[in-house]
Protein backbone atom coordinates (compact mmCIF):
# COMPACT_ATOMS: atom_id res chain seq x y z
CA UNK A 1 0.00 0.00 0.00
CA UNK A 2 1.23 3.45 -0.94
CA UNK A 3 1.79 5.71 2.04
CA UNK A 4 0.28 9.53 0.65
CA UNK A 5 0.77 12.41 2.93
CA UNK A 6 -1.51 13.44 5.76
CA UNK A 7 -1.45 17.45 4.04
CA UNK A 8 -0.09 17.16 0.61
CA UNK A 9 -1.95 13.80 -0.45
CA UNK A 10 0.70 12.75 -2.63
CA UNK A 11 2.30 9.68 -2.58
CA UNK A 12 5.23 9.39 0.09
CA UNK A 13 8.98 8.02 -0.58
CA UNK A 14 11.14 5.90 1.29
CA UNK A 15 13.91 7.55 3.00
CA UNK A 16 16.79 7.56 5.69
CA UNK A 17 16.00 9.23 8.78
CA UNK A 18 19.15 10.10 11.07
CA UNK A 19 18.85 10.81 14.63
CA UNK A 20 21.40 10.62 17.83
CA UNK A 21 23.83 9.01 15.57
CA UNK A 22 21.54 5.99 14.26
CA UNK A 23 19.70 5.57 10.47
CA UNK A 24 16.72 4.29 9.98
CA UNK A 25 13.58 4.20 7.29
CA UNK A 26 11.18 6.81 7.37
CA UNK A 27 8.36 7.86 4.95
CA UNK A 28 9.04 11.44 3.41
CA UNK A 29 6.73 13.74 1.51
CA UNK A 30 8.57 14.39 -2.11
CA UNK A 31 5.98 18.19 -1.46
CA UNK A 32 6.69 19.61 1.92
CA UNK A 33 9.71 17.16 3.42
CA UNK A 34 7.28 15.59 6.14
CA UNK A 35 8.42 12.60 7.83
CA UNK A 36 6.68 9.89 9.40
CA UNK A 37 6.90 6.47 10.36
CA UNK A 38 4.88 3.59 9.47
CA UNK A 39 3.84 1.10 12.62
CA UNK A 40 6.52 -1.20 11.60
CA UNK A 41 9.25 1.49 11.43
CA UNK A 42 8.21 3.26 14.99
CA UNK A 43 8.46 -0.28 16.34
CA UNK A 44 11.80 -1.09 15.23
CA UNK A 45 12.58 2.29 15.79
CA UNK A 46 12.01 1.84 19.56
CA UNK A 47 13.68 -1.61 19.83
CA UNK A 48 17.05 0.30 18.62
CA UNK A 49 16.31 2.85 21.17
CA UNK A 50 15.66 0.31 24.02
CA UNK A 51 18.96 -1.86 23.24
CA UNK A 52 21.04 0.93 23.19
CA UNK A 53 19.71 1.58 26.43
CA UNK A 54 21.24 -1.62 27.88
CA UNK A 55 24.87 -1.43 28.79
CA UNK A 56 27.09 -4.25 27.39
CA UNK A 57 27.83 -5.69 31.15
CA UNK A 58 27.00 -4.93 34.50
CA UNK A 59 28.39 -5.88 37.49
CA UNK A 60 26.32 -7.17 40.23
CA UNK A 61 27.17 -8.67 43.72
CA UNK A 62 25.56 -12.13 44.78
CA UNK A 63 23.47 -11.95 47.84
CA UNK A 64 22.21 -14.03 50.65
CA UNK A 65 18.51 -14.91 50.64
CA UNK A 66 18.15 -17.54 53.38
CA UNK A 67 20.22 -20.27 52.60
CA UNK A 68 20.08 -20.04 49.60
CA UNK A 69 22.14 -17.25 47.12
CA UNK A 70 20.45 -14.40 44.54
CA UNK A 71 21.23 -11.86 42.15
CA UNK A 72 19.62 -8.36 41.49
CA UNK A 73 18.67 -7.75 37.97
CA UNK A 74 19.40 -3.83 36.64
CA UNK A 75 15.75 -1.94 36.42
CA UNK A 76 16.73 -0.96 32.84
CA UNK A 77 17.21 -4.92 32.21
CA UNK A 78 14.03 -5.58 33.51
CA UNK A 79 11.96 -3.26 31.65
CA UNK A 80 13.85 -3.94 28.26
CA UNK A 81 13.22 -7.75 28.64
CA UNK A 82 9.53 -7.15 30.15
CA UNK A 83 10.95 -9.55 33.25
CA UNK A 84 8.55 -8.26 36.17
CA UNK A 85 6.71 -11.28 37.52
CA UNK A 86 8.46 -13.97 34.69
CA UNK A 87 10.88 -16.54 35.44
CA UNK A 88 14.08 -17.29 33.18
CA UNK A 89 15.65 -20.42 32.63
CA UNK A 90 19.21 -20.63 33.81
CA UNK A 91 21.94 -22.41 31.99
CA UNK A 92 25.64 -23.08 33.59
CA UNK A 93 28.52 -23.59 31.51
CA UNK A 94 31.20 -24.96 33.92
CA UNK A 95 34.05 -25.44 30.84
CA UNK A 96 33.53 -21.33 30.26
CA UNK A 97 32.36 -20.26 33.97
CA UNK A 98 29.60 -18.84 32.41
CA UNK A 99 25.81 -18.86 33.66
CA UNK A 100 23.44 -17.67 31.24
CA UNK A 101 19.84 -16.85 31.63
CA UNK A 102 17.59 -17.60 28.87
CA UNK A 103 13.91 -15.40 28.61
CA UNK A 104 10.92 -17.51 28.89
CA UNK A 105 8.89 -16.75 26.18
């Protein structure tokens, strides 16, 4: 379907839209140079925003609950994963020392 602008009504072009140092698609006006972005674009828009959020590494102490150990997730983790009241799987890798956890989806 072709995208027409909302004041012009003429058909709207595919373009690059540049802001805080990222590129992405936008829909521009050939008439009066308005931009907008379809639902798809917005969306991936955001998910660029909301990664770049998310530091590459935090560091993070373990703590005592009981007898038994925890960890305290970041808040920005939590809201870019959506984790509040979901559990995650968790994976050890003794050969690397790693643990991972894994999103249940």
């Amino acid at each position: 379907m072709i995208r027409k602008c909302f004041e012009c009504r003429v058909p709207m072009n595919l373009t690059k839209s540049h802001f805080r140092g990222l590129s992405f698609d936008a829909m521009q006006c050939p008439k009066c140079k308005e931009k907008v972005f379809t639902e798809e674009q917005a969306t991936r828009v955001a998910e660029i925003f909301k990664a770049q959020r998310l530091k590459n590494e935090y560091r993070r102490d373990i703590i005592t609950i009981g007898n038994s150990c925890g960890l305290t997730l970041p808040k920005d983790v939590v809201e870019a994963f959506d984790l509040k009241g979901k559990s995650v799987r968790v994976s050890p890798n003794m050969s690397k020392k790693r643990i991972e956890l894994i999103v249940n989806e």
